[in-house]
N, C-alpha and C. Protein backbone atom coordinates (compact mmCIF):
# COMPACT_ATOMS: atom_id res chain seq x y z
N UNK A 1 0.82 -1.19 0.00
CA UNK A 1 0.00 0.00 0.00
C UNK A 1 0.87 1.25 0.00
N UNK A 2 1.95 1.40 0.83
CA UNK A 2 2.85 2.18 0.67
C UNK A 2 3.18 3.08 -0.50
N UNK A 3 3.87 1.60 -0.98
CA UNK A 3 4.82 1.53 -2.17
C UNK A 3 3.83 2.08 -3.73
N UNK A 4 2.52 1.60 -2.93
CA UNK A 4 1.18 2.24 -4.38
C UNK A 4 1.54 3.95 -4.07
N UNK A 5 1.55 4.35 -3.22
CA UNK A 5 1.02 5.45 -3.11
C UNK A 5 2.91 6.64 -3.22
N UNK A 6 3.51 5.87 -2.72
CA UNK A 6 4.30 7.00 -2.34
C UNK A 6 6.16 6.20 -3.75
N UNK A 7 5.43 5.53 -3.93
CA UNK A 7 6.64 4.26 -5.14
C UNK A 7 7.65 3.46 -4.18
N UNK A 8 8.46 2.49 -4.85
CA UNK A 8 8.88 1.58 -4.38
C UNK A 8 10.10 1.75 -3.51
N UNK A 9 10.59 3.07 -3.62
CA UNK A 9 11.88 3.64 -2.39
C UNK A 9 11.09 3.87 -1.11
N UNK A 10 10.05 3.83 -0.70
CA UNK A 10 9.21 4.46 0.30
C UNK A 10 9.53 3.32 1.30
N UNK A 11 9.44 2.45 0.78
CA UNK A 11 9.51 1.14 2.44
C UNK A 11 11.13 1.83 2.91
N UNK A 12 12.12 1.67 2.21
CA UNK A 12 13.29 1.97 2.71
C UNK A 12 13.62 3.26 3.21
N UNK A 13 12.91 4.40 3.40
CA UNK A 13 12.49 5.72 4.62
C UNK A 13 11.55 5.05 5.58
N UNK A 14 11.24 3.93 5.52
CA UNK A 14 10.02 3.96 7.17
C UNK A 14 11.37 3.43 8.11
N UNK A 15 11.58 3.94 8.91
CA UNK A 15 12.67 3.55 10.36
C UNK A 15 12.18 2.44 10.84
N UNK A 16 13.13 1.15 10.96
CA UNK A 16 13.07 -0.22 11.02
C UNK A 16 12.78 -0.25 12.30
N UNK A 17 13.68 0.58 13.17
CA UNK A 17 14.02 0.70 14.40
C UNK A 17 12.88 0.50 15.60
N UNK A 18 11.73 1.25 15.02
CA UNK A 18 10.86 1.99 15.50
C UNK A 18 9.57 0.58 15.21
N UNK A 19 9.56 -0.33 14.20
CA UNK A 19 9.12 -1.06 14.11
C UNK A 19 9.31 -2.75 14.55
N UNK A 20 10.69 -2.75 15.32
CA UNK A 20 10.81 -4.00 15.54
C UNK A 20 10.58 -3.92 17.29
N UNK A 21 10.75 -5.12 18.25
CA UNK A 21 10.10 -5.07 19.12
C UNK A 21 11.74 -5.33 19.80
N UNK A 22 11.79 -4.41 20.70
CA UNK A 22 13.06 -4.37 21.89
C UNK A 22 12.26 -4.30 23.21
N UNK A 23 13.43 -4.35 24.04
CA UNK A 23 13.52 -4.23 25.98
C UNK A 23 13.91 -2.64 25.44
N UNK A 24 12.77 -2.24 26.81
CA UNK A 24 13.11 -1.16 27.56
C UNK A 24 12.70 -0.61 28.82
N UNK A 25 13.36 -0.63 29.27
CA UNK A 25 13.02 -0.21 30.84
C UNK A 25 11.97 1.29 31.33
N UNK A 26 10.87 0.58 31.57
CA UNK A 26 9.47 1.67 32.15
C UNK A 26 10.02 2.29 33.72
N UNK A 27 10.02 3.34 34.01
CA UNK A 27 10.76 4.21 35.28
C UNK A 27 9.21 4.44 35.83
N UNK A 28 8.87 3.52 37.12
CA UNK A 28 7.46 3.62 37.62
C UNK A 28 7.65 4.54 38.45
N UNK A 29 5.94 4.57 39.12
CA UNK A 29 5.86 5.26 40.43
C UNK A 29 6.60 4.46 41.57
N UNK A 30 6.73 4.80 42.72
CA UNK A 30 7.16 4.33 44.28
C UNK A 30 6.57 2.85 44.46
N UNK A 31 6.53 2.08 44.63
CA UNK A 31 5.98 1.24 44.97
C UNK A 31 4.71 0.66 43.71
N UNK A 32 4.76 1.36 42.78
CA UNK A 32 4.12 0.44 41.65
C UNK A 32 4.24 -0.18 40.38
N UNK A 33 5.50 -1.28 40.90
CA UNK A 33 6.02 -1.93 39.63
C UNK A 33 4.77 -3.24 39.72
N UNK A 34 4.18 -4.01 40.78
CA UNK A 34 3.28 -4.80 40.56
C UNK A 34 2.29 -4.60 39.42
N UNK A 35 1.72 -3.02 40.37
CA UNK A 35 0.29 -3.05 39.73
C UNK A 35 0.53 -2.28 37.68
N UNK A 36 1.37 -2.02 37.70
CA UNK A 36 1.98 -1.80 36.22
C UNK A 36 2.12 -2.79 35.49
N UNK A 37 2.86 -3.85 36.23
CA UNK A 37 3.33 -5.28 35.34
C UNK A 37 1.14 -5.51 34.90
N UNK A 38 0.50 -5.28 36.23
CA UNK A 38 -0.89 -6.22 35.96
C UNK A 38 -1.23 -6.05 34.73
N UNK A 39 -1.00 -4.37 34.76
CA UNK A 39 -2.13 -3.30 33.93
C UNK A 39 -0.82 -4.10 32.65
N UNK A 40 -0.05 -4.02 32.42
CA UNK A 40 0.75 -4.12 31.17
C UNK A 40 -0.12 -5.88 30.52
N UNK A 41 -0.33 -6.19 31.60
CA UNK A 41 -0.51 -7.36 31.18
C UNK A 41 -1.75 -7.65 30.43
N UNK A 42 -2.70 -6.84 31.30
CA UNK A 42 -3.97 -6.63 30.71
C UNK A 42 -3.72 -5.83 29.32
N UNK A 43 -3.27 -5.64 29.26
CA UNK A 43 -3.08 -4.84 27.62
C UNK A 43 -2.21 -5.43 26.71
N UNK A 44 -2.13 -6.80 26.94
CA UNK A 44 -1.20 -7.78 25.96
C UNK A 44 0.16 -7.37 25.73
N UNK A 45 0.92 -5.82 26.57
CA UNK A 45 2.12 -5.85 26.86
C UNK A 45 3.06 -6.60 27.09
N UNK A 46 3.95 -7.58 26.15
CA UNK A 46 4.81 -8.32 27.06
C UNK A 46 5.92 -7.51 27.91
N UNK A 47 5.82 -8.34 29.50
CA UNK A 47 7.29 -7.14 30.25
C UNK A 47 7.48 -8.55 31.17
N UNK A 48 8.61 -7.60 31.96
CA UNK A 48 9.03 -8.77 33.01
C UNK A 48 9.26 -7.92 33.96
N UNK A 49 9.25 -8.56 34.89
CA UNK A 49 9.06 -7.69 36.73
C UNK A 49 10.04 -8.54 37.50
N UNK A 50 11.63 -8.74 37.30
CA UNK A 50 11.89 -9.68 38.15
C UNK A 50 12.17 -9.54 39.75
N UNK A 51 11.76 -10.50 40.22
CA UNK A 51 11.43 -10.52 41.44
C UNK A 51 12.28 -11.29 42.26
N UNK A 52 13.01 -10.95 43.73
CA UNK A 52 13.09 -12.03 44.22
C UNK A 52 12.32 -11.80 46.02
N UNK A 53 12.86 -12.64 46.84
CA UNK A 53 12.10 -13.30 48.00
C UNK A 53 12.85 -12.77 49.26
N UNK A 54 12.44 -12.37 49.75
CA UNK A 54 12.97 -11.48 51.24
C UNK A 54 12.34 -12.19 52.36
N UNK A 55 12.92 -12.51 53.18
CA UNK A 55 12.07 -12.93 54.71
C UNK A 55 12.38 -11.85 55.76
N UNK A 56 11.40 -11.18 56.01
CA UNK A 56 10.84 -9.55 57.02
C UNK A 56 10.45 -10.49 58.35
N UNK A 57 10.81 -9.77 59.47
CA UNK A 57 10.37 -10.06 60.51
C UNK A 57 10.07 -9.16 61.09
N UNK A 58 8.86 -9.73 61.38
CA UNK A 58 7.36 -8.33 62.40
C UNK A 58 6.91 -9.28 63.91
N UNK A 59 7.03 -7.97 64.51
CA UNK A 59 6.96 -8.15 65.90
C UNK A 59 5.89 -9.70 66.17
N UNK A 60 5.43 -10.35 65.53
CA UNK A 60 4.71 -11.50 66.22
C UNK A 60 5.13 -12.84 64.92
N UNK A 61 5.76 -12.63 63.72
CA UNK A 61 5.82 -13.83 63.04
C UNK A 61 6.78 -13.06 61.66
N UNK A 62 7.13 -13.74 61.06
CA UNK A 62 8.00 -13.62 60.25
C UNK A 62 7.17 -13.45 58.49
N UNK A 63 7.47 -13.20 57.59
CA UNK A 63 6.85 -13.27 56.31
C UNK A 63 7.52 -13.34 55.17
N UNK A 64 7.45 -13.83 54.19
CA UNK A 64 8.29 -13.65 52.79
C UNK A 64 7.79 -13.16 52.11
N UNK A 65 8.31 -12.04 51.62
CA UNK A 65 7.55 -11.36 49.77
C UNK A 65 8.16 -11.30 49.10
N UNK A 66 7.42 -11.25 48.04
CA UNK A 66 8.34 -10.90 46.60
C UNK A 66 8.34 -9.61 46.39
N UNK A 67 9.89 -9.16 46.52
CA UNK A 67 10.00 -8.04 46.15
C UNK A 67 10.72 -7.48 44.48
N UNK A 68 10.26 -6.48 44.30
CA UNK A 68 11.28 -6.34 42.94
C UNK A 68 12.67 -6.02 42.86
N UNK A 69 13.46 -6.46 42.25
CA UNK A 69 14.85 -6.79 42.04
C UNK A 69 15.91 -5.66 41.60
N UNK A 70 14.32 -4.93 40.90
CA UNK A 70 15.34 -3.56 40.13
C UNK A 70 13.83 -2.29 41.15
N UNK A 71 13.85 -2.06 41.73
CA UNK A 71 12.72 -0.93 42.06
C UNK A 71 12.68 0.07 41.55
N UNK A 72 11.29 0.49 40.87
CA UNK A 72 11.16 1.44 40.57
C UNK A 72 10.84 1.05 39.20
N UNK A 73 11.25 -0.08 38.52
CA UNK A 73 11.30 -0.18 37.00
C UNK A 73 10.75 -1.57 36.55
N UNK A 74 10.01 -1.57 35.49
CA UNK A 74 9.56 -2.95 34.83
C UNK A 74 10.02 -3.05 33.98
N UNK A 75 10.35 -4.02 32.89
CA UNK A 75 10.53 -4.19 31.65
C UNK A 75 9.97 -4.24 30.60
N UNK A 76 9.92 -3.54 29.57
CA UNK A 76 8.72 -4.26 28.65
C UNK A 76 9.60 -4.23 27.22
N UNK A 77 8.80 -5.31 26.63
CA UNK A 77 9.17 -5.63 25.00
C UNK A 77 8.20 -5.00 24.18
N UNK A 78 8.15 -4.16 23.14
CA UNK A 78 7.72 -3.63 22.12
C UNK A 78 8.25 -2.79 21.06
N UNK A 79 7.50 -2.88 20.29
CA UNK A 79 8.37 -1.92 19.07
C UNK A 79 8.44 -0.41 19.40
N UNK A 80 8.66 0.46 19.48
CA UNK A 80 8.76 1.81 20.07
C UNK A 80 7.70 2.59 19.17
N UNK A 81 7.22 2.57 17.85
CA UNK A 81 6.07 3.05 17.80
C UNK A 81 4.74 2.90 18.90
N UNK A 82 4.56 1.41 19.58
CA UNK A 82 3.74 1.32 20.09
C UNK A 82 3.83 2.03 21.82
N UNK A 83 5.01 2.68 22.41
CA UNK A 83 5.16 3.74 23.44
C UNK A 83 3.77 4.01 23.95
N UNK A 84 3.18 4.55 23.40
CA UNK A 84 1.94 5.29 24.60
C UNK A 84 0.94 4.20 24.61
N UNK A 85 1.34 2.59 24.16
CA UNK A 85 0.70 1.91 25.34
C UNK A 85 0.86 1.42 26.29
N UNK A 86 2.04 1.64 26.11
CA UNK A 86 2.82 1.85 28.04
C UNK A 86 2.82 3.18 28.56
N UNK A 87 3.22 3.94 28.43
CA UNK A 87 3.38 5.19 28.50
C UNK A 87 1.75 5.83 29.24
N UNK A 88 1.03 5.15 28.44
CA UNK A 88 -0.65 5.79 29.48
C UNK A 88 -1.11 5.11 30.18
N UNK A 89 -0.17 3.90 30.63
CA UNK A 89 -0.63 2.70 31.79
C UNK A 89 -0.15 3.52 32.48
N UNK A 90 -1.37 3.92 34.11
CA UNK A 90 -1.49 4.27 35.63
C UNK A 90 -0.12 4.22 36.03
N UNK A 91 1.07 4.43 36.41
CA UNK A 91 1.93 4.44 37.39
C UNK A 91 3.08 4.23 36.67
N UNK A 92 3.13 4.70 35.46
CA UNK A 92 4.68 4.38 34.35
C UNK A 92 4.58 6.11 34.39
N UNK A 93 5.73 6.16 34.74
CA UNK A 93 6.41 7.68 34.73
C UNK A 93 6.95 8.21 32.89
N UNK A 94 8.04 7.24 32.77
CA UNK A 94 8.80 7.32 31.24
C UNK A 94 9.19 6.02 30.84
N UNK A 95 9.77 6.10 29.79
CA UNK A 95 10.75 5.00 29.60
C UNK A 95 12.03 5.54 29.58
N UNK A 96 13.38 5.29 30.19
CA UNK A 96 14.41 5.26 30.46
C UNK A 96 15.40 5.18 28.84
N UNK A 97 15.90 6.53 28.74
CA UNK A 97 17.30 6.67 27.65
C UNK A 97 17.35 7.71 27.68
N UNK A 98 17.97 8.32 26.70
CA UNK A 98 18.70 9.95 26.41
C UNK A 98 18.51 10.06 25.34
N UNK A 99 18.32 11.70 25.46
CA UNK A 99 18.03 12.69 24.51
C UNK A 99 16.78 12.52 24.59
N UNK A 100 15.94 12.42 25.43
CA UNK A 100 14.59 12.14 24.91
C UNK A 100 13.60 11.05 24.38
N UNK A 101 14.38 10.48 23.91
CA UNK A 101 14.14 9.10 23.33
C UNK A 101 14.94 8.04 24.43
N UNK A 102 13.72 6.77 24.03
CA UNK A 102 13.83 5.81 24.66
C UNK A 102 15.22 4.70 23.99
N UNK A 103 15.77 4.55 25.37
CA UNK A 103 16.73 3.42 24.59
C UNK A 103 16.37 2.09 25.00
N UNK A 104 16.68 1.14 24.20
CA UNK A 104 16.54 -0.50 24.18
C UNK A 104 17.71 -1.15 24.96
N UNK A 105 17.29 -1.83 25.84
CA UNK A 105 18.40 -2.65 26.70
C UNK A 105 18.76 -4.22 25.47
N UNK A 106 20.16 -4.30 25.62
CA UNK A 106 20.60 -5.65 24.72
C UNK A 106 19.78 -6.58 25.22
N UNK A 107 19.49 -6.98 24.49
CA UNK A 107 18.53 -8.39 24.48
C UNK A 107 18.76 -9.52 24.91
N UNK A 108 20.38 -9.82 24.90
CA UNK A 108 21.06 -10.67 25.64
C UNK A 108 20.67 -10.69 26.91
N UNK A 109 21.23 -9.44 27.70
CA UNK A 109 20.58 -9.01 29.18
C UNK A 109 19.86 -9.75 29.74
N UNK A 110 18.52 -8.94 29.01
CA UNK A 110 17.29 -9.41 29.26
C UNK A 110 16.84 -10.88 29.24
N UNK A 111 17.42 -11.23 28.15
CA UNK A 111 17.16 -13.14 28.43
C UNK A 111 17.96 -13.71 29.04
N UNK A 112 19.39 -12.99 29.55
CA UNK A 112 20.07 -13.98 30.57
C UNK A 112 19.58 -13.63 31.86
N UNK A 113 19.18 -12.92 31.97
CA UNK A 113 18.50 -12.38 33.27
C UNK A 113 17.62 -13.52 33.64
N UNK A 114 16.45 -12.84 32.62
CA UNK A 114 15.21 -14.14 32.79
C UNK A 114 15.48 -15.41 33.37
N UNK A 115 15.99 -16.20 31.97
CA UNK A 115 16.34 -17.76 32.68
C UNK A 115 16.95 -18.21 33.49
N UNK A 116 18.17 -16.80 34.11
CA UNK A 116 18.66 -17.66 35.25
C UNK A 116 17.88 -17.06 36.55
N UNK A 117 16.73 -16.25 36.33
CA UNK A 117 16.06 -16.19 37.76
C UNK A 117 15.31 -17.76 37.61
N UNK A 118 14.46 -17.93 36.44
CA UNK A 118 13.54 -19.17 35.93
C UNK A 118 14.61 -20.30 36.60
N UNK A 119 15.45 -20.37 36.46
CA UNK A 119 16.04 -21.47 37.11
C UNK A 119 16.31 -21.38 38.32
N UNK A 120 16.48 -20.56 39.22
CA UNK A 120 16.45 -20.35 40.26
C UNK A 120 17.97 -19.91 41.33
N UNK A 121 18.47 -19.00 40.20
CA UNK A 121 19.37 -18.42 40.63
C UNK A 121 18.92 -17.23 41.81
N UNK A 122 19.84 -17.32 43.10
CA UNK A 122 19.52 -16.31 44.23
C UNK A 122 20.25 -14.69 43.91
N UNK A 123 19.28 -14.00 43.71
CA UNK A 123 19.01 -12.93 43.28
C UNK A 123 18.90 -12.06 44.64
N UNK A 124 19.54 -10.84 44.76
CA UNK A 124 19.00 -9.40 45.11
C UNK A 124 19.35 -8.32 44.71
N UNK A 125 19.09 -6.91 45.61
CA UNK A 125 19.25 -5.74 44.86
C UNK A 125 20.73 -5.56 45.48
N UNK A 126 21.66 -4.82 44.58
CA UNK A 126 22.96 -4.65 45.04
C UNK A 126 23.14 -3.33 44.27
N UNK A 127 24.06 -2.21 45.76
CA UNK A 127 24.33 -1.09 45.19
C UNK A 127 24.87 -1.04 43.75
N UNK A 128 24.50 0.27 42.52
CA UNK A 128 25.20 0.05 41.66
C UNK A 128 26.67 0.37 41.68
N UNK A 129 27.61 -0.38 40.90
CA UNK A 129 29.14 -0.25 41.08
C UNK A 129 29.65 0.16 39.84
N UNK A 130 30.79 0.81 39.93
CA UNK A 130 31.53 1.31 38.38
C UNK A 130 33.01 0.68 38.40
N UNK A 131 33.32 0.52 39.97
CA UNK A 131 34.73 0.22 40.23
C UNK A 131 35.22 -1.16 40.46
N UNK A 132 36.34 -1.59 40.46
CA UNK A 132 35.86 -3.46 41.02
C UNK A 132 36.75 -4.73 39.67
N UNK A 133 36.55 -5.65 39.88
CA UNK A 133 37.03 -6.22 38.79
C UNK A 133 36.31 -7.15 38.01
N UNK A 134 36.24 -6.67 36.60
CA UNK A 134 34.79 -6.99 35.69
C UNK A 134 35.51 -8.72 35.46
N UNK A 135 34.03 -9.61 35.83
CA UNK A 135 34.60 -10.94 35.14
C UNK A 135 33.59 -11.71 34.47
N UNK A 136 33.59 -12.39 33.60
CA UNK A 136 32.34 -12.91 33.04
C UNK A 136 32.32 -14.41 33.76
N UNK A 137 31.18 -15.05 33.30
CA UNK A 137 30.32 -16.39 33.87
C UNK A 137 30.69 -17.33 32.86
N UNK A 138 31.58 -18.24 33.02
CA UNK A 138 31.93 -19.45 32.01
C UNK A 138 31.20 -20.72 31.92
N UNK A 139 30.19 -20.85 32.91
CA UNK A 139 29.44 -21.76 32.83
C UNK A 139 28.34 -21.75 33.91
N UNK A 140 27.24 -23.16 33.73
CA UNK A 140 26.12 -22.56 34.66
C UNK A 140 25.23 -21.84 33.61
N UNK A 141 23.72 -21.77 34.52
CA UNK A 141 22.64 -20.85 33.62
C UNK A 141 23.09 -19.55 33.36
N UNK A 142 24.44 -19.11 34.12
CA UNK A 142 24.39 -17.48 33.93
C UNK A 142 25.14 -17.21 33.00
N UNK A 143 25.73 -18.12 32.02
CA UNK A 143 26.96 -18.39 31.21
C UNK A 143 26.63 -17.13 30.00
N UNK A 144 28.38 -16.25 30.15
CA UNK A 144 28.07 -15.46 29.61
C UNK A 144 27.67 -13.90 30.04
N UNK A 145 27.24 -13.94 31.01
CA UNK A 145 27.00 -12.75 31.40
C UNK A 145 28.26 -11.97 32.09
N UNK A 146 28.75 -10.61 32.18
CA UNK A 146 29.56 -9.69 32.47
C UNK A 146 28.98 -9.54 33.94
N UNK A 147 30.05 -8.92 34.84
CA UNK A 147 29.80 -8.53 36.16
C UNK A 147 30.94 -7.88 37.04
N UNK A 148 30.63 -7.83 38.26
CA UNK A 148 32.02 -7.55 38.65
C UNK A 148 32.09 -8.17 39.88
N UNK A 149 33.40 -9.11 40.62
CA UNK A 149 33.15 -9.59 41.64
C UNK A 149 33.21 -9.50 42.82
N UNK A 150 32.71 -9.61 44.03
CA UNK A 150 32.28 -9.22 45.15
C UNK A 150 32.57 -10.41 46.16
N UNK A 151 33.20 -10.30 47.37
CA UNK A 151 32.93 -11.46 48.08
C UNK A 151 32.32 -10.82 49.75
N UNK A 152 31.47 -11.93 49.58
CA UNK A 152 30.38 -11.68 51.13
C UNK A 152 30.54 -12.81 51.79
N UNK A 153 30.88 -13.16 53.60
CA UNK A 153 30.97 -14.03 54.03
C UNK A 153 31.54 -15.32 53.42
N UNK A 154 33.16 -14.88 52.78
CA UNK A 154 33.45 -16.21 52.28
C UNK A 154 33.30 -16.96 51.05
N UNK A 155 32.06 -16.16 50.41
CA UNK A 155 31.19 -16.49 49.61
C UNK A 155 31.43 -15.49 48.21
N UNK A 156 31.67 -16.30 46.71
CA UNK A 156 31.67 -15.09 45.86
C UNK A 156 30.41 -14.84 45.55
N UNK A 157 30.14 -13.55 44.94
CA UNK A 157 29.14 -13.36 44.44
C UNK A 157 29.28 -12.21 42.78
N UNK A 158 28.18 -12.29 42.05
CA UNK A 158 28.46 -10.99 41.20
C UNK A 158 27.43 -10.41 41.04
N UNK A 159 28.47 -8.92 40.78
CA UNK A 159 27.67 -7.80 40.37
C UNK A 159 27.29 -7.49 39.07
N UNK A 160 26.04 -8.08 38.88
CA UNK A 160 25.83 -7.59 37.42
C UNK A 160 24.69 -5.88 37.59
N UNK A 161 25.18 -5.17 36.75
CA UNK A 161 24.99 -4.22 36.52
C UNK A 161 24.10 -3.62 35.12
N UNK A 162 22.49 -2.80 35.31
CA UNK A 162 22.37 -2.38 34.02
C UNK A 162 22.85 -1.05 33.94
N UNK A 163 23.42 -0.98 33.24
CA UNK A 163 23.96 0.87 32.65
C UNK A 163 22.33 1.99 32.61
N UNK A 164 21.70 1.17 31.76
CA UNK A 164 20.59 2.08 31.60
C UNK A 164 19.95 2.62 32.29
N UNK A 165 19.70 1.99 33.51
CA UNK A 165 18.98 2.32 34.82
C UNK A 165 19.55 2.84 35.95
N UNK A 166 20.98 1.96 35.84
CA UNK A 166 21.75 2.74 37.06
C UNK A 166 21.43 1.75 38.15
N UNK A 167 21.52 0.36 38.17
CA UNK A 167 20.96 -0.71 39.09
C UNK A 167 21.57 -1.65 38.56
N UNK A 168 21.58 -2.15 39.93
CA UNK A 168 22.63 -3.63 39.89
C UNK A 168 21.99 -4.78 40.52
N UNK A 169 22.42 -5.97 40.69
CA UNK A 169 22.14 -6.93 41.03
C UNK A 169 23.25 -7.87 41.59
N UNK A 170 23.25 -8.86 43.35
CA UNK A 170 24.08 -9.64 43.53
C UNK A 170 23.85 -10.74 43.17
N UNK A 171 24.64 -11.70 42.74
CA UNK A 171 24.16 -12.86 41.84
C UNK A 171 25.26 -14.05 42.83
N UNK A 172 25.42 -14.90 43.77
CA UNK A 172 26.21 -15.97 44.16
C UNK A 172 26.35 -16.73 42.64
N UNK A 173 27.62 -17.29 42.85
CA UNK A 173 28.37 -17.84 41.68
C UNK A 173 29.35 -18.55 42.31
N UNK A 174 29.50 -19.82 41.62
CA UNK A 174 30.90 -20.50 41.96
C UNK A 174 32.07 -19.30 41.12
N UNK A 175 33.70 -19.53 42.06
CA UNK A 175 34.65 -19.02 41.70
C UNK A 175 35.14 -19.53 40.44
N UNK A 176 34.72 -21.04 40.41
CA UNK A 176 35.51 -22.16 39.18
C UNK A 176 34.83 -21.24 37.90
N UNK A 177 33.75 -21.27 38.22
CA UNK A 177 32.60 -20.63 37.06
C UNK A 177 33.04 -19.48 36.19
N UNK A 178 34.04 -18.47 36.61
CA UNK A 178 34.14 -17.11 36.36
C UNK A 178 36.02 -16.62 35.82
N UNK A 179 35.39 -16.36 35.08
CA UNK A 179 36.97 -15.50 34.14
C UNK A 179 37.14 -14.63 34.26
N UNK A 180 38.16 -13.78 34.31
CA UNK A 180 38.62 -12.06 34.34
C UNK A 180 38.58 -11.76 32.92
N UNK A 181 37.97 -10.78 32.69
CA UNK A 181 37.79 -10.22 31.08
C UNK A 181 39.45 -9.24 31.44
């Protein structure tokens, strides 16, 4: 239809970019990455909210929740034309990049992220870091991923870090597992 109207160079001016479907990180309200993920959901948004498990103790019994991993932010996949159907879901502030425009998190990220929470890698929130010594994951579900390493009680762990957001994550890891880039 395009190509009728405007001739056959016209597909190659529509911005690809804008039409294919990336990660990008939604910058919520305080406390409403849940009810965002719902509403995203209800609107056939695909996103991801990863979560992990805290045990709180209150003066008469103890509790576990799921808390979010990155606060403040959900994920979602779409092509960036489609923006203001996230963008007018209740409790999404922006989407996260510069100049104005939204940037796309690598895709890698995002799916190594995923499957190694899905598998049940122990996850929390960890200050973000710039300094430290970057090493990648040689094997294991996290294989592949960049970080930097940290040791807590004996114990290694890594810092994986998103740039875009400015948030990090501690990830336990065997030492055997991990290379110095």
């Amino acid at each position: 239809m395009i190509e009728e109207i405007f001739g056959s160079s016209a597909r190659s001016m529509l911005p690809t970019e804008d039409c294919k479907a990336q990660w990008y990180a939604a910058y919520t309200s305080a406390n409403h990455e849940r009810r965002v993920a719902i509403q995203l959901g209800e609107r056939s948004v695909e996103h991801f909210l990863p979560v992990y498990e805290s045990l709180r103790r209150w003066k008469d019994r103890r509790v576990k929740l799921q808390l979010p991993l990155f606060p403040g932010y959900v994920f979602v996949r779409m092509a960036l034309q489609q923006r203001l159907r996230v963008l007018q879901v209740p409790g999404v502030a922006r989407l996260v990049g510069f100049g104005g425009l939204p940037t796309a998190l690598p895709e890698e990220e995002v799916a190594t992220l995923r499957s190694g929470l899905a598998l049940g890698v122990r996850a929390e929130p960890h200050p973000y870091l710039t300094v430290g010594r970057k090493v990648r994951v040689k094997n294991g579900p996290l294989a592949g991923l960049k970080g930097v390493l940290l040791k807590r009680k004996k114990r290694a762990r890594l810092v994986v870090s998103v740039d875009l957001i400015q948030r990090s994550v501690a990830v336990e890891v065997e030492e055997a597992d991990l290379a110095a880039i």
